[in-house]
C-alpha atoms as a PDB file:
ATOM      1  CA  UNK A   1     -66.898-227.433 -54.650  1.00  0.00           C
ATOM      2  CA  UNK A   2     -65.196-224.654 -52.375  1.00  0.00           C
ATOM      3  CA  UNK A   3     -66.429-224.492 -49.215  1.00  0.00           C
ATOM      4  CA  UNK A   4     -65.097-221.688 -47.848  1.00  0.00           C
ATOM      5  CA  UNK A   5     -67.333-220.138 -45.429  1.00  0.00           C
ATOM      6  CA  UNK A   6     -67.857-216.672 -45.513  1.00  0.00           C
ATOM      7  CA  UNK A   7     -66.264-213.794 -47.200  1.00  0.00           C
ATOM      8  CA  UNK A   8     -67.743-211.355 -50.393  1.00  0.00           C
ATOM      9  CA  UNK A   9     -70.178-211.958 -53.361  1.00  0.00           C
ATOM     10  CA  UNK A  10     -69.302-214.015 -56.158  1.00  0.00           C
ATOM     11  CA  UNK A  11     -69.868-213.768 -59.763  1.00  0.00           C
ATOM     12  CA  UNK A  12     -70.327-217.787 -61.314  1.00  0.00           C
ATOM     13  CA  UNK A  13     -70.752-219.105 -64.931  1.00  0.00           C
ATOM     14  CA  UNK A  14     -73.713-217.278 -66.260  1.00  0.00           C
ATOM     15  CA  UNK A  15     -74.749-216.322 -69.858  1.00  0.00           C
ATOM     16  CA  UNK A  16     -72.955-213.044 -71.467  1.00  0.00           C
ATOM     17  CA  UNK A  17     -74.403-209.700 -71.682  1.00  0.00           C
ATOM     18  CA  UNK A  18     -77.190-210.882 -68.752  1.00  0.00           C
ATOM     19  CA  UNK A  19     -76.969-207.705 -66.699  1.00  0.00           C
ATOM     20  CA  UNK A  20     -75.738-205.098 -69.414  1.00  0.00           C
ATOM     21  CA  UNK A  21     -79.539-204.670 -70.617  1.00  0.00           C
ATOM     22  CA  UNK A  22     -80.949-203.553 -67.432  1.00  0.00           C
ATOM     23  CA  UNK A  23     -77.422-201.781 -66.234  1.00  0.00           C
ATOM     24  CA  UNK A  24     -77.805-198.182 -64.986  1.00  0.00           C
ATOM     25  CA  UNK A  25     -75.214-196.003 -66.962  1.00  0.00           C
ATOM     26  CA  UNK A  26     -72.386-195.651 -64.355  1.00  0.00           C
ATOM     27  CA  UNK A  27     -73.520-198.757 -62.016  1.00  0.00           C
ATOM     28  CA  UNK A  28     -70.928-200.322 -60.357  1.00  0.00           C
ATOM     29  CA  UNK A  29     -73.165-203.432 -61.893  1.00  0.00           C
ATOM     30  CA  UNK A  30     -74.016-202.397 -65.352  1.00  0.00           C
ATOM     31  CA  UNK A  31     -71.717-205.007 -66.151  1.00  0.00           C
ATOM     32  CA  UNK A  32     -71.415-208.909 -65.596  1.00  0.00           C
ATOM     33  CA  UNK A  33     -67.767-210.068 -64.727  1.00  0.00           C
ATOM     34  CA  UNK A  34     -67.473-213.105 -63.878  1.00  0.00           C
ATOM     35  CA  UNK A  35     -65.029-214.854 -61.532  1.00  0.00           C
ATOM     36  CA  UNK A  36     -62.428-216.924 -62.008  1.00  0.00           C
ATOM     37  CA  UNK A  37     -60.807-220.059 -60.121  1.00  0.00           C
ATOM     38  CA  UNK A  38     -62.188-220.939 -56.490  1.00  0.00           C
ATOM     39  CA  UNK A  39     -64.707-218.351 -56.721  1.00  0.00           C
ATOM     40  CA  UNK A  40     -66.109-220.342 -59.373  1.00  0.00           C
ATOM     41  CA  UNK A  41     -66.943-223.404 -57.278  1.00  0.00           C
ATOM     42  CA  UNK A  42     -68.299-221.157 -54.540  1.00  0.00           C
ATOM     43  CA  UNK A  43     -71.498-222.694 -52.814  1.00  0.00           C
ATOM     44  CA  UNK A  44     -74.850-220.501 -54.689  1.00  0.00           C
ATOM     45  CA  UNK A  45     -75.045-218.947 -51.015  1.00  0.00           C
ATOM     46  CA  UNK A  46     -72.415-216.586 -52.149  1.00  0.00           C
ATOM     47  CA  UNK A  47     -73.526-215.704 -55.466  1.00  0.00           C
ATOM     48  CA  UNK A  48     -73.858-211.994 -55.692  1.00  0.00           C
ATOM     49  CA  UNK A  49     -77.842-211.681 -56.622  1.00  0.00           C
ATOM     50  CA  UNK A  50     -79.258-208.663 -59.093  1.00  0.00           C
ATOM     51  CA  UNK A  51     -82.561-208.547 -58.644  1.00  0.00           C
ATOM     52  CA  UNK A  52     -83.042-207.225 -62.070  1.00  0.00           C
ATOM     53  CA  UNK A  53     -81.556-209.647 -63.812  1.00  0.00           C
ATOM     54  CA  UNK A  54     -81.101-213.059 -61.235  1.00  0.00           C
ATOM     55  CA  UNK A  55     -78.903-215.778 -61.982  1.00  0.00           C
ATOM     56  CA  UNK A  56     -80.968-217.928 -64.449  1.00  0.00           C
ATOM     57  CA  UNK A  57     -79.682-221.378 -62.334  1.00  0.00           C
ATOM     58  CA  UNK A  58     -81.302-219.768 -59.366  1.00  0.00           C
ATOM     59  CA  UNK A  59     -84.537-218.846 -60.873  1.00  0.00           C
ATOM     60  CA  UNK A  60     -84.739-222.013 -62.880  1.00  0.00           C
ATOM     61  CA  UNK A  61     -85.646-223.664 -60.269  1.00  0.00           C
ATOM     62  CA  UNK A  62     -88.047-221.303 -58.385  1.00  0.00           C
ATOM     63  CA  UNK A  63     -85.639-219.379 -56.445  1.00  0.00           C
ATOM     64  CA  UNK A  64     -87.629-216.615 -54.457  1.00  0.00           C
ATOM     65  CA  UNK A  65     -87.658-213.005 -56.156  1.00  0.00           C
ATOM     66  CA  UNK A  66     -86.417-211.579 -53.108  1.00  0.00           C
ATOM     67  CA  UNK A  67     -88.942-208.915 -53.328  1.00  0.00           C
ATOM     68  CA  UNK A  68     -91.142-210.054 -50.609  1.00  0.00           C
ATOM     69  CA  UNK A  69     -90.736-212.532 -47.732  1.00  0.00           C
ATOM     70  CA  UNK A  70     -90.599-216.243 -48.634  1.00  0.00           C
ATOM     71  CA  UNK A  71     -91.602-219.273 -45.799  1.00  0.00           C
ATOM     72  CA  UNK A  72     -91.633-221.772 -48.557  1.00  0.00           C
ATOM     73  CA  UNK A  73     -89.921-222.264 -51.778  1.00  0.00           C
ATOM     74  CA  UNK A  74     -91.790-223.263 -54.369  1.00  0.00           C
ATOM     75  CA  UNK A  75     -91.372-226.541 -56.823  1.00  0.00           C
ATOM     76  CA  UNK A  76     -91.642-226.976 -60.810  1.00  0.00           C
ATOM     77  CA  UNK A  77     -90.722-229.185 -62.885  1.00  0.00           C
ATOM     78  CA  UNK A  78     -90.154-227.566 -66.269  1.00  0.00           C
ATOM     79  CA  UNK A  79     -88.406-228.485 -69.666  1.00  0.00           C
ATOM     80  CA  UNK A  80     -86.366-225.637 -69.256  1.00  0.00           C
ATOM     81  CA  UNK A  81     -84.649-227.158 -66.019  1.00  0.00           C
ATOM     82  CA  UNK A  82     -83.875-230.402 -68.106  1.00  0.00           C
ATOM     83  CA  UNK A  83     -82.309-228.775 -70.316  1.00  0.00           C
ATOM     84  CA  UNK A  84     -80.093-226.435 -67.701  1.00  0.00           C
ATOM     85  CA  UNK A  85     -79.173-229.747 -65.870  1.00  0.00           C
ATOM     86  CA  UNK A  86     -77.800-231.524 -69.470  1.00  0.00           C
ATOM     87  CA  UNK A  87     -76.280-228.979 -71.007  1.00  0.00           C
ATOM     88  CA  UNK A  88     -75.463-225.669 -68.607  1.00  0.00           C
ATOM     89  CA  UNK A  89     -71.909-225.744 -68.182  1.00  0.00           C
ATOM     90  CA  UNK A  90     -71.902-225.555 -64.467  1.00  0.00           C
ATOM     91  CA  UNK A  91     -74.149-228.598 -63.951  1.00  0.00           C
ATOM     92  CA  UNK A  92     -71.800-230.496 -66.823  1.00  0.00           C
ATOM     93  CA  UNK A  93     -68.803-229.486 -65.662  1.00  0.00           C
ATOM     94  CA  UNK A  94     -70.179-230.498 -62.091  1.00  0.00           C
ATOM     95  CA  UNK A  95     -71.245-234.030 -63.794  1.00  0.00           C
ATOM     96  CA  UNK A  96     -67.649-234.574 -64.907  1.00  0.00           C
ATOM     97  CA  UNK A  97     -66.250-234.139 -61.563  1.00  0.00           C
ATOM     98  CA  UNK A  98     -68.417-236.843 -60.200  1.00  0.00           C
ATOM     99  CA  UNK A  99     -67.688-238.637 -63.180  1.00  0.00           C
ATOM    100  CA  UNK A 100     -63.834-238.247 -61.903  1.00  0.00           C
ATOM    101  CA  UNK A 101     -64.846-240.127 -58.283  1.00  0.00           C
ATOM    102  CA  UNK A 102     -66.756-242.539 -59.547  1.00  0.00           C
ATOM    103  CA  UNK A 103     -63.640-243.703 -61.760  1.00  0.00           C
ATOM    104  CA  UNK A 104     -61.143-242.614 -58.585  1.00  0.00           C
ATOM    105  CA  UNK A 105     -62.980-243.506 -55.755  1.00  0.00           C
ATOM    106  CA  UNK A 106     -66.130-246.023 -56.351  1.00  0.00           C
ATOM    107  CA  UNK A 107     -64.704-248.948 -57.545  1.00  0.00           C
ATOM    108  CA  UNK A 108     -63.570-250.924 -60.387  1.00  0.00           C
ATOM    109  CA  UNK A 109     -66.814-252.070 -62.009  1.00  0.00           C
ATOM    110  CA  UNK A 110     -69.117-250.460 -63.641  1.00  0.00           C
ATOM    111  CA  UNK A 111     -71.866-251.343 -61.327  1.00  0.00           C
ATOM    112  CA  UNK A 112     -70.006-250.249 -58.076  1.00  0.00           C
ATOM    113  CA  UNK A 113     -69.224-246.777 -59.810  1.00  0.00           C
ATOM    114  CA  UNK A 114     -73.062-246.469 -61.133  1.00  0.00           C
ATOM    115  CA  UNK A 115     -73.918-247.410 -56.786  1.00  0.00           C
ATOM    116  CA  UNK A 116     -71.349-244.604 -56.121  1.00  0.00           C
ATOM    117  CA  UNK A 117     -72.703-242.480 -57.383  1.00  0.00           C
ATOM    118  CA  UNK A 118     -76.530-243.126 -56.692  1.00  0.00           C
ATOM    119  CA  UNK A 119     -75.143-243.233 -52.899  1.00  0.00           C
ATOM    120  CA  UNK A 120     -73.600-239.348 -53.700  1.00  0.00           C
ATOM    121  CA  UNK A 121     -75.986-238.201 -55.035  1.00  0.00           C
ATOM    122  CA  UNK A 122     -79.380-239.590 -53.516  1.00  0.00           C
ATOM    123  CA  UNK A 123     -78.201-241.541 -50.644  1.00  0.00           C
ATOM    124  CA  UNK A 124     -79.684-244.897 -52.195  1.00  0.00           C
ATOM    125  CA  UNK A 125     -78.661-247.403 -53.966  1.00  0.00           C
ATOM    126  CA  UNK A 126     -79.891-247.772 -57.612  1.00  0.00           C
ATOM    127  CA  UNK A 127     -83.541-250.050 -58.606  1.00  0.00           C
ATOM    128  CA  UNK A 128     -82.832-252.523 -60.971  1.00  0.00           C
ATOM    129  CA  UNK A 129     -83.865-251.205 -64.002  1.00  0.00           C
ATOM    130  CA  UNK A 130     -82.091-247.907 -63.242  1.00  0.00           C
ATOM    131  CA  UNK A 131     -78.925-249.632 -62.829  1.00  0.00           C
ATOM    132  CA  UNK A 132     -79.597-251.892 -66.427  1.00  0.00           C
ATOM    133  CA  UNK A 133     -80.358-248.811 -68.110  1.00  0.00           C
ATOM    134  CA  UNK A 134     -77.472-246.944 -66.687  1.00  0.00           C
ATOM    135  CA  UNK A 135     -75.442-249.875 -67.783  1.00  0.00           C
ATOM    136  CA  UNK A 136     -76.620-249.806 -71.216  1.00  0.00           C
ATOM    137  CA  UNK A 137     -75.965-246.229 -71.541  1.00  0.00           C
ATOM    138  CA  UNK A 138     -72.745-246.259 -70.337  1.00  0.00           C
ATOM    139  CA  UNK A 139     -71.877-249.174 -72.423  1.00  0.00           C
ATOM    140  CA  UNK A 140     -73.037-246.950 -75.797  1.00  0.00           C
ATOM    141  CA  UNK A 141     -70.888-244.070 -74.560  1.00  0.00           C
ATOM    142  CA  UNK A 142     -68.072-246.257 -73.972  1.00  0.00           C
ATOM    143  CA  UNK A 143     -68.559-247.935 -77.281  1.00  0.00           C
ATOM    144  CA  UNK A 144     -68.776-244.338 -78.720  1.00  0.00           C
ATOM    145  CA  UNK A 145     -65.973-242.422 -77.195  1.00  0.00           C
ATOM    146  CA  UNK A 146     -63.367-245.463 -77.412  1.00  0.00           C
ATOM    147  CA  UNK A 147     -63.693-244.690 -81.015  1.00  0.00           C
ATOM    148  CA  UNK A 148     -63.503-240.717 -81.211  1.00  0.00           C
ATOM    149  CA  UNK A 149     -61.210-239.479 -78.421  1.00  0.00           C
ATOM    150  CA  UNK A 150     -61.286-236.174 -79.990  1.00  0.00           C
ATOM    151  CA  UNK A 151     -64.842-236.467 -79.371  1.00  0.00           C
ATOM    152  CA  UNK A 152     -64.467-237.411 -75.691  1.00  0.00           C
ATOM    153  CA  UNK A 153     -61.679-235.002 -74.908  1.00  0.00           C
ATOM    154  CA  UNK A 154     -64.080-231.843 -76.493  1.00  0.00           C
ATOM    155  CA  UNK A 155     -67.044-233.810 -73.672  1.00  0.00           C
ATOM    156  CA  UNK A 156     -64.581-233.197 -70.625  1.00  0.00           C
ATOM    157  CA  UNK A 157     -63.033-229.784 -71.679  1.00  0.00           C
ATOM    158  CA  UNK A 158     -66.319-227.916 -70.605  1.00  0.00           C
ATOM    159  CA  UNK A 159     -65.644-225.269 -67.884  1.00  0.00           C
ATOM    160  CA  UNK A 160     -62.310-223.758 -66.289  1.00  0.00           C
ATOM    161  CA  UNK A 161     -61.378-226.652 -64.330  1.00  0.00           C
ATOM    162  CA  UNK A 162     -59.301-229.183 -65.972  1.00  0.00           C
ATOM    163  CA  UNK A 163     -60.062-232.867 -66.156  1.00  0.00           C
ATOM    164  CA  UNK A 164     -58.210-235.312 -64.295  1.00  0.00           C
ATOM    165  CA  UNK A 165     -55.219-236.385 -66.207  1.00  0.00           C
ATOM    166  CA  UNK A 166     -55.249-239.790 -64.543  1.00  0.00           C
ATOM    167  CA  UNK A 167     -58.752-240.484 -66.052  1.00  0.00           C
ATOM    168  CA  UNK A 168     -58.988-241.944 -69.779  1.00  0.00           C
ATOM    169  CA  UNK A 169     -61.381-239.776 -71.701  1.00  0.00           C
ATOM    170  CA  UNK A 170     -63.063-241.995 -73.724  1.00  0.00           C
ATOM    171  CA  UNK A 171     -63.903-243.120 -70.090  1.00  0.00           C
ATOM    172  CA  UNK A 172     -64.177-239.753 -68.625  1.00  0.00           C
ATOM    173  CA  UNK A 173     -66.677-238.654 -71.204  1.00  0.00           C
ATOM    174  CA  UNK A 174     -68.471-241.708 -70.877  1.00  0.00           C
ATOM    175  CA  UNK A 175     -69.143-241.590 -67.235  1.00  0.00           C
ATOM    176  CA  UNK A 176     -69.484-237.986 -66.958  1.00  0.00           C
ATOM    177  CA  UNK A 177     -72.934-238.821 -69.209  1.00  0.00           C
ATOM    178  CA  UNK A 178     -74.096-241.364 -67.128  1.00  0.00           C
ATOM    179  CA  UNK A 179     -73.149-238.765 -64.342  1.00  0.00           C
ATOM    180  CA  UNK A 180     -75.196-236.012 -65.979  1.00  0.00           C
ATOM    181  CA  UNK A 181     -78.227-238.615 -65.816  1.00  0.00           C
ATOM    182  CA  UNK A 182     -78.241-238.905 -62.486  1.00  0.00           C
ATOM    183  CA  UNK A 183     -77.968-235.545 -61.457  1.00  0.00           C
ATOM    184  CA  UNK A 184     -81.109-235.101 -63.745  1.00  0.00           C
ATOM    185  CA  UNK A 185     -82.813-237.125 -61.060  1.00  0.00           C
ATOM    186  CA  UNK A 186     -85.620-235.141 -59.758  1.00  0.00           C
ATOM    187  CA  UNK A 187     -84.883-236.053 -56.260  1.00  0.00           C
ATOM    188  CA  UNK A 188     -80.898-235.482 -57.011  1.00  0.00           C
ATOM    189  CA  UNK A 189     -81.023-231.375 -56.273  1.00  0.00           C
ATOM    190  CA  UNK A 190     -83.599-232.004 -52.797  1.00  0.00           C
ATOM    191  CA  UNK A 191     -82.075-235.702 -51.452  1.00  0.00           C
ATOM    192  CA  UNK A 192     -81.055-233.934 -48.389  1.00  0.00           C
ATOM    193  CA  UNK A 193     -83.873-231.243 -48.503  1.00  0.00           C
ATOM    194  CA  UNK A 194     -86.487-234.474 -48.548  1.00  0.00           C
ATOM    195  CA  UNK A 195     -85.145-236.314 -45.532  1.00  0.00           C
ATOM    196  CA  UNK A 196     -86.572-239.966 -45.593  1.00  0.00           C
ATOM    197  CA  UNK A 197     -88.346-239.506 -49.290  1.00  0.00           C
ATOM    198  CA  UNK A 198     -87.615-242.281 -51.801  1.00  0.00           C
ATOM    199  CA  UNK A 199     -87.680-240.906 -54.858  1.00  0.00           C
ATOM    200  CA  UNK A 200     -89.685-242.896 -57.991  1.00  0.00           C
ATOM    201  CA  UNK A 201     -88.225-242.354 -61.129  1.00  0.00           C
ATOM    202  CA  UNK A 202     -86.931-243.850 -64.405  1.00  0.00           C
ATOM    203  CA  UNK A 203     -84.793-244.011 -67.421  1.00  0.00           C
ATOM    204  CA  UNK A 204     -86.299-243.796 -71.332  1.00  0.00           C
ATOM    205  CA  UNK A 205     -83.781-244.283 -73.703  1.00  0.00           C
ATOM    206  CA  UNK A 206     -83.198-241.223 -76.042  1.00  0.00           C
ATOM    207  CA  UNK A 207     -80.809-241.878 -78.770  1.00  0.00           C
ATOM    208  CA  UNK A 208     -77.579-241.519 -77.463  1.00  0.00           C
ATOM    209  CA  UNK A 209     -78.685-239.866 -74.130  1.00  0.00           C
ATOM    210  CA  UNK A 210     -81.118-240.491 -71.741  1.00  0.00           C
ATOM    211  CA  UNK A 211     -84.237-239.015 -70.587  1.00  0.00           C
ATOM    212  CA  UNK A 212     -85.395-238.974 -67.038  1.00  0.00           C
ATOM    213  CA  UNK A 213     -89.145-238.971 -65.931  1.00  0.00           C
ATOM    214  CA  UNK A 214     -89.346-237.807 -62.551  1.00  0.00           C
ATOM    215  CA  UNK A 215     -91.972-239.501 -60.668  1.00  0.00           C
ATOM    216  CA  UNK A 216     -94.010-238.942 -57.124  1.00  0.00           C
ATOM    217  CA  UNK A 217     -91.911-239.161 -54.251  1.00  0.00           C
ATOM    218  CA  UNK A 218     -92.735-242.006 -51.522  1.00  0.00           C
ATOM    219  CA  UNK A 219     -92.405-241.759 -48.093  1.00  0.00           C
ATOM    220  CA  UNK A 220     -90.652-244.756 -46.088  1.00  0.00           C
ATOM    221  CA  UNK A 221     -92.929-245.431 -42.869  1.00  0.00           C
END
């Protein structure tokens, strides 16, 4: 992520020809461009917003319009998010790059990598069954990708930012699914958002994914 603060609008990964249909002739936005390096990895305060046509990761997940004054945002949770978080390429792309710290920077087991990143990502450490299912997963990709590395390498080539040459792919690929199942967390996009919440949810084997069931949030005293 760039966290720059301040400066002009930027134009992130969204889907082609989104602004062309609703482009005045002569606009000086009839036409999506999008950026290109840091501008890419720019925090979504920055994006440059068309109210005609918004970014579709912003009103996903219940962005305000804009149109009108908004005290409170408002929550879904909609099919069409789960499948934005597994297979957008920002969110992958972003997946893979946690995938990358977990293998550089949280340890060198699988279940120290799998606490990583719970403790990134939702500032908890994993339930039991959460961590044995994330375990079993990872184990299937592993047992997957150490087999196909052309496979893996196409899994960690998604978006304009290269993966980390130290980092195996079979590996990379592997953990960068596991990675994409946590941020699929309902809590993952509102841990700091939620303050104290603990959030209840679980893992239901999918073939060779996962799915995630998000579940009510409880409150510790």
């Amino acid at each position: 992520m760039n966290l720059q603060m301040g400066g002009k609008g930027v134009n992130p990964y969204q889907p082609p020809n989104i602004w062309e249909p609703v482009g005045f002739v002569g606009s000086n936005t009839q036409f999506y461009k999008q950026d290109h390096g840091p501008a890419l990895y720019r925090r979504s305060l920055y994006v440059f917003y068309k109210r005609t046509a918004p970014p579709p990761f912003m009103a996903n997940f219940d962005a305000p319009s804009r149109e009108q004054t908004c005290t409170r945002r408002e929550r879904s949770d909609t099919p069409l998010q789960a499948l934005q978080l597994m297979n957008d390429v920002q969110q992958f792309e972003a997946a893979r790059a946690l995938a990358e710290r977990m293998l550089t920077e949280g340890g060198s087991t699988a279940p120290e990598r799998v606490a990583f990143a719970f403790r990134t990502v939702l500032s908890r450490k994993p339930e039991e069954i959460e961590a044995k299912l994330l375990d079993e997963q990872l184990a299937s990709h592993l047992a997957r990708y150490g087999a196909d590395e052309e496979a893996a390498k196409k899994v960690v080539s998604h978006g304009e930012s290269k993966p980390n040459p130290a980092c195996k792919p079979s590996e990379l690929a592997s953990y960068t699914l596991v990675a994409s199942t946590i941020h699929t967390a309902s809590r993952a996009g509102r841990a700091i958002e939620s303050g104290p919440a603990v959030s209840r949810w679980s893992f239901e084997s999918v073939g060779d994914g996962m799915a995630v069931h998000s579940r009510k949030s409880v409150r510790r005293p």
